[in-house]
Protein backbone atom coordinates (compact mmCIF):
# COMPACT_ATOMS: atom_id res chain seq x y z
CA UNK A 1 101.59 163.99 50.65
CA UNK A 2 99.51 160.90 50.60
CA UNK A 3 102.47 158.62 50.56
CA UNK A 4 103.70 160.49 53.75
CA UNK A 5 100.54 160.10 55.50
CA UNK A 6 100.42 156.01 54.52
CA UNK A 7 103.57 155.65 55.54
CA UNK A 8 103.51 157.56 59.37
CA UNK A 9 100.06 155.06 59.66
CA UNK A 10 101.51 152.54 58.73
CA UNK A 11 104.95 153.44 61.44
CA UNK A 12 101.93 154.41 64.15
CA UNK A 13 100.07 150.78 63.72
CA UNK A 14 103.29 148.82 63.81
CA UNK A 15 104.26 150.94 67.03
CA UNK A 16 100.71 150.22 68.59
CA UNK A 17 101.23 145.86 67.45
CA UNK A 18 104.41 146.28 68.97
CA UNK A 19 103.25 147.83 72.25
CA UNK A 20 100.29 145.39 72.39
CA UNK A 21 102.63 142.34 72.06
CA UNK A 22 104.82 143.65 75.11
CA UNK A 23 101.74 144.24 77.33
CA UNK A 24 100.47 140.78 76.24
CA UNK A 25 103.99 139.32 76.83
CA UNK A 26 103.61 140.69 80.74
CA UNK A 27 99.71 139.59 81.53
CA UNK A 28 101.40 136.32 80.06
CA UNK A 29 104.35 136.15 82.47
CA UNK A 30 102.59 137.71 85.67
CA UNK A 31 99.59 135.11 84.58
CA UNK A 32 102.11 131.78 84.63
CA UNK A 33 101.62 129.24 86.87
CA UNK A 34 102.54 130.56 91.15
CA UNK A 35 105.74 128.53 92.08
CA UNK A 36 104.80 125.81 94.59
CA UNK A 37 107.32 125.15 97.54
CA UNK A 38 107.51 122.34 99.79
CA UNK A 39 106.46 123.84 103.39
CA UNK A 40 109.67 122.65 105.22
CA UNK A 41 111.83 124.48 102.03
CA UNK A 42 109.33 127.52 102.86
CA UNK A 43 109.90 127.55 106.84
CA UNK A 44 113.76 126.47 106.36
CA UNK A 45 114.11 129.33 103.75
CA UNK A 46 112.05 132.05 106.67
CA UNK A 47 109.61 132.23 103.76
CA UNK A 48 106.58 132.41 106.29
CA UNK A 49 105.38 132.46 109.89
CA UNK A 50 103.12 129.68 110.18
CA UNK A 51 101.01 128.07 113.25
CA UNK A 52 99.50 124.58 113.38
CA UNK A 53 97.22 123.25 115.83
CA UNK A 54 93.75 121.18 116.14
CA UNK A 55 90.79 122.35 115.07
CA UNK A 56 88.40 121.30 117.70
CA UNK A 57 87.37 123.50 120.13
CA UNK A 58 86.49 121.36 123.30
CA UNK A 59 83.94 124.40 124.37
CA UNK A 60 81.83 123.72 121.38
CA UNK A 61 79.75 120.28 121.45
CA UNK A 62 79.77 118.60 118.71
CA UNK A 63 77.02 116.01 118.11
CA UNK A 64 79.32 113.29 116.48
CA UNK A 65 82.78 114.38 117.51
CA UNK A 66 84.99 112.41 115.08
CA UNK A 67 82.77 114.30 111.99
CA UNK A 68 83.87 117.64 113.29
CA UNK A 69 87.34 116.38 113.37
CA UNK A 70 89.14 115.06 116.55
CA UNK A 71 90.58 112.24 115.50
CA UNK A 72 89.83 112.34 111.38
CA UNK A 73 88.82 114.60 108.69
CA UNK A 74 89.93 118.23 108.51
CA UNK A 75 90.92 117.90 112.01
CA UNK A 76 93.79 120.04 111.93
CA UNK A 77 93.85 123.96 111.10
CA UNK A 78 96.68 126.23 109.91
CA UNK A 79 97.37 129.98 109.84
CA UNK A 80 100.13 131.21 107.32
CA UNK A 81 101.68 134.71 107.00
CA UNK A 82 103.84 135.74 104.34
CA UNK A 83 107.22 137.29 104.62
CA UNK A 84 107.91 137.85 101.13
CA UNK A 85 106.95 139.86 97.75
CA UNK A 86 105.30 137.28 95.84
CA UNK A 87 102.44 135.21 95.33
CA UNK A 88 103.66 131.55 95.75
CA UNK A 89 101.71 128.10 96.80
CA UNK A 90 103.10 126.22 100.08
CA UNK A 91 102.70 122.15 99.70
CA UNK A 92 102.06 120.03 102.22
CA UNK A 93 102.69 116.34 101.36
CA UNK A 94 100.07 113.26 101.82
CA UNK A 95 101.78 111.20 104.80
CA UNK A 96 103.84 113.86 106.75
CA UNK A 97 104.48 113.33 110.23
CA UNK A 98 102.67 116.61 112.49
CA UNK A 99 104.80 117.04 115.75
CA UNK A 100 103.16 117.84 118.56
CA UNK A 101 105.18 120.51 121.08
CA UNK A 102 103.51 118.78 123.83
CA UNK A 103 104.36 115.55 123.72
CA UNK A 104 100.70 114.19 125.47
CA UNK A 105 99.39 114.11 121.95
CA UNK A 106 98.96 112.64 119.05
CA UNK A 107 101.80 112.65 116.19
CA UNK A 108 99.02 113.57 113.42
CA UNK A 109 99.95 112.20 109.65
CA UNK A 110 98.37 114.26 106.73
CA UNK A 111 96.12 111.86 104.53
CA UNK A 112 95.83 114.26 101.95
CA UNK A 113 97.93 116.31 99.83
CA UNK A 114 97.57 120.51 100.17
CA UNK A 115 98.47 122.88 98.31
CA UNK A 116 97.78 126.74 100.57
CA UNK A 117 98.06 129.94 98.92
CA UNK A 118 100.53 132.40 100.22
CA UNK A 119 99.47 136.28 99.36
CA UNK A 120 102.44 138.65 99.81
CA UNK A 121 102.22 140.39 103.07
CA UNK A 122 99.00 138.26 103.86
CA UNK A 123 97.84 135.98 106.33
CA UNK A 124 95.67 133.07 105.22
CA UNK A 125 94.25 130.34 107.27
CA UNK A 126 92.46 127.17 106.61
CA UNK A 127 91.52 123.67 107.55
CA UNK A 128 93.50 120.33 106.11
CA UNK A 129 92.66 116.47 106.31
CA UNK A 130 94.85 114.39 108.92
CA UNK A 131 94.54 111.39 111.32
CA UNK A 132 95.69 110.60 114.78
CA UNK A 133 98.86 108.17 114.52
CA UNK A 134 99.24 107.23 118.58
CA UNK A 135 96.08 105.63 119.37
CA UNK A 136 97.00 105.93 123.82
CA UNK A 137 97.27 109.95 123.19
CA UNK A 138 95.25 112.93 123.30
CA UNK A 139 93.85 113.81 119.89
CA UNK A 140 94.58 117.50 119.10
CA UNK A 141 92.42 120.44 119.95
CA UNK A 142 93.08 124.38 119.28
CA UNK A 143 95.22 124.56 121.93
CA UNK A 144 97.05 121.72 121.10
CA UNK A 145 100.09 123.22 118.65
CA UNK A 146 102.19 121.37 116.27
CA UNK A 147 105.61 121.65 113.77
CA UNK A 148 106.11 119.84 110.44
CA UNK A 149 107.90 116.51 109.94
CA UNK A 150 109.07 114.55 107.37
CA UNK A 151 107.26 111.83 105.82
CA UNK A 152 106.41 108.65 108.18
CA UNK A 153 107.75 104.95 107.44
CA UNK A 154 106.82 103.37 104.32
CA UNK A 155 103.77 101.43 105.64
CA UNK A 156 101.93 104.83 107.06
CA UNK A 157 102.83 106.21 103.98
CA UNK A 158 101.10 103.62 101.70
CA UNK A 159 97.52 104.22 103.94
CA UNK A 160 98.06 107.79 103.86
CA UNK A 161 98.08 107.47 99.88
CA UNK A 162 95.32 105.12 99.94
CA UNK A 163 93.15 107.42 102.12
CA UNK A 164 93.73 110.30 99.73
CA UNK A 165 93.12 108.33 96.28
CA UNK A 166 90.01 106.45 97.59
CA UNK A 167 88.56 109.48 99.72
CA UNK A 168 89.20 107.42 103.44
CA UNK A 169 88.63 110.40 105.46
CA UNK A 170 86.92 108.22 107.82
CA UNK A 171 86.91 105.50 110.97
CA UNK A 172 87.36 102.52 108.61
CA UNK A 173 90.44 104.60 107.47
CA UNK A 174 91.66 105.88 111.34
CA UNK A 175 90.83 102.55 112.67
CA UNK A 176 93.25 100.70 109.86
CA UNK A 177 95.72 103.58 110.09
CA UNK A 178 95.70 102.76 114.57
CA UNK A 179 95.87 98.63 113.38
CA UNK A 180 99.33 99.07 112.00
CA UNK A 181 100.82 102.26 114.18
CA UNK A 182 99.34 100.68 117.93
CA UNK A 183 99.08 97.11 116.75
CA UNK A 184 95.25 97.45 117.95
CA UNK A 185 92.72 94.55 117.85
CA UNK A 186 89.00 94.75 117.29
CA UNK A 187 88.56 94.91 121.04
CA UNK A 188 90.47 97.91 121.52
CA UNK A 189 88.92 99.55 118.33
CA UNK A 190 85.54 98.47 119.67
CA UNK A 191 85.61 101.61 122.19
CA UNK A 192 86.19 103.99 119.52
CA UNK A 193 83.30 103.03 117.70
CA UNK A 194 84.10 99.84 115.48
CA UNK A 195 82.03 96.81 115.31
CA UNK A 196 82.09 93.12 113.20
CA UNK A 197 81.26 95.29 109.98
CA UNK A 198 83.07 98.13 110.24
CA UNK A 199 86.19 95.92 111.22
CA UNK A 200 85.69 93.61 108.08
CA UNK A 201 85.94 97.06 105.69
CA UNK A 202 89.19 97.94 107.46
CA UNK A 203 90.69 94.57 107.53
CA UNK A 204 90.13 94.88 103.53
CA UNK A 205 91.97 98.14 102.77
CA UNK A 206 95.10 96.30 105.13
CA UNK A 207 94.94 93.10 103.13
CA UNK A 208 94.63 95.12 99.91
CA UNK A 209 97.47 96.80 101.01
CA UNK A 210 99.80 93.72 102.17
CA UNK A 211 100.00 94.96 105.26
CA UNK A 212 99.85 92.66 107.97
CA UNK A 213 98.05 93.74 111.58
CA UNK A 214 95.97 91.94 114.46
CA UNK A 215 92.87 92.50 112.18
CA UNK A 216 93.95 91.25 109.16
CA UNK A 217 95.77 87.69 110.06
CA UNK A 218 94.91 84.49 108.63
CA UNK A 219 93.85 83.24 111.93
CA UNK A 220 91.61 86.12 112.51
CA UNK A 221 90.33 86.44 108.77
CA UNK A 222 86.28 86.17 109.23
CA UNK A 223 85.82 84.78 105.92
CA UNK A 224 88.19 81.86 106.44
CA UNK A 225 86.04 80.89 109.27
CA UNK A 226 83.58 79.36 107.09
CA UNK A 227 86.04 77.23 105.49
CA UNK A 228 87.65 75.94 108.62
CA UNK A 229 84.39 74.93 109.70
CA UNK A 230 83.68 73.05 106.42
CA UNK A 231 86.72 71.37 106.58
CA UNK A 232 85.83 69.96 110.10
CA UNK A 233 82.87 69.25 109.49
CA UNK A 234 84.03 67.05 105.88
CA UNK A 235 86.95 65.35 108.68
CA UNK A 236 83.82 64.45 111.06
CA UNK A 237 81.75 63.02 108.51
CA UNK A 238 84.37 60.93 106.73
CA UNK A 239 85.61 59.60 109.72
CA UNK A 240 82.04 58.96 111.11
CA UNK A 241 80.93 56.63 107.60
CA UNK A 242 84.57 54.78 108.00
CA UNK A 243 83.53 53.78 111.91
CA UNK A 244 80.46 52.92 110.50
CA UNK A 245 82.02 50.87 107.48
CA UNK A 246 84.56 48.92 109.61
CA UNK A 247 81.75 48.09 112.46
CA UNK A 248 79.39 46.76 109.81
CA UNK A 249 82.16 44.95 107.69
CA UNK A 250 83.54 43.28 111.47
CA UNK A 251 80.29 42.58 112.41
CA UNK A 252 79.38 40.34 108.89
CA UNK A 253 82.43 38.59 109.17
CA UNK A 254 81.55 37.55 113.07
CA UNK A 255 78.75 36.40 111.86
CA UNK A 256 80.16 34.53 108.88
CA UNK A 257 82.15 33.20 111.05
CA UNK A 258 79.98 32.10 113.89
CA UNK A 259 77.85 30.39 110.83
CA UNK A 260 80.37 28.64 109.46
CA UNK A 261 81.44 27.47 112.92
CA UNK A 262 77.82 25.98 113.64
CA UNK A 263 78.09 24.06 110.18
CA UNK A 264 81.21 21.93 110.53
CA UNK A 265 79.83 21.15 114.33
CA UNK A 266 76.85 19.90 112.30
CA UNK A 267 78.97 17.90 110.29
């Protein structure tokens, strides 16, 4: 009777291990790691309804604009909805091109990487890092709505990447981004807030970068200035003591002469 008893315990215990391993086995799969999609695979694929626009609301002042995001920072908001079952993460990639629907703004090019939840059934909405890439148009606002690209040329690319591993999310970064997409100058960049030092840390992330602008050529390099100037000044005083040298050395011959002269008359 015993023996029964041990054995139906022991059938019950390796029932409840068993059971325990397949409820383990699920938390383990439902706990895996959410699938991420790229977001033009996810809007392709009718995955989700999404809408893009700026996040500044021109009714709102804002004590230092570009902070709040106009041009820079987390200047550009986005609203996803779900239209499927599961829980899955949309990507969108550092250096992606936003289109604008009205074409009187700014394309906008993502300088950092995002990955945005997407509940089933769910909307979810949020706030992602971007800069202006068209200098001469209007930077987005919330009324100003926008598609995905693809990823810009390889040079906007290359900032965009720099921005997002060095934390750029500023106007050194928008004003270096503007020196290679609108070819701008320090004077231009002067009226969106630049100046001599602000200039010299953007001309260093360009020349870092190998990528040659109107801020960042050897001609307009500040700290070759110094060096020219040397050099003319080493030319001017070179050229000064051998004016000096030949006058003196013309001058004691003359007189040499002239000496000499008065001598043999004497004779």
């Amino acid at each position: 009777m015993k023996m029964k008893k041990k054995m139906a315990l022991k059938v019950k215990l390796t029932i409840l291990a068993f059971m325990l391993t397949l409820i383990s086995f699920a938390q383990t799969k439902n706990n895996k790691a959410p699938k991420i999609i790229p977001i033009n695979e996810a809007v392709e694929s009718n995955m989700l309804e999404l809408k893009i626009s700026g996040a500044s609301d021109p009714s709102i002042f804002y004590e230092v604009v570009d902070h709040d995001g106009v041009h820079f920072g987390k200047c550009m908001s986005i609203v996803l909805k779900s239209n499927i079952d599961s829980f899955v993460l949309i990507k969108i990639d550092c250096g992606t091109e936003l289109i604008p629907f009205d074409t009187s703004f700014q394309t906008m090019i993502v300088t950092k990487s995002v990955e945005l939840p997407l509940y089933p059934g769910e909307a979810y909405a949020t706030r992602f890092y971007a800069m202006c890439g068209q200098l001469h148009y209007d930077p987005p606002y919330i009324e100003s709505t926008y598609k995905i690209g693809e990823l810009s040329d390889t040079n906007t690319v290359k900032l965009a990447l720099y921005f997002e591993k060095k934390f750029i999310q500023n106007m050194i970064g928008q004003h270096a981004l503007w020196a290679y997409t609108d070819k701008a100058d320090f004077k231009e960049l002067e009226k969106y807030g630049a100046d001599s030092i602000s200039i010299a840390l953007t001309a260093d992330i360009l020349n870092e970068l190998k990528i040659e602008t109107a801020l960042n050529t050897k001609k307009l390099t500040s700290d070759l200035l110094p060096d020219e100037e040397i050099q003319v000044s080493k030319l001017i005083f070179y050229g000064t003591a051998v004016l000096i040298f030949l006058l003196l050395t013309t001058t004691i011959y003359l007189i040499f002469i002239k000496l000499r002269s008065a001598e043999l008359n004497d004779l």
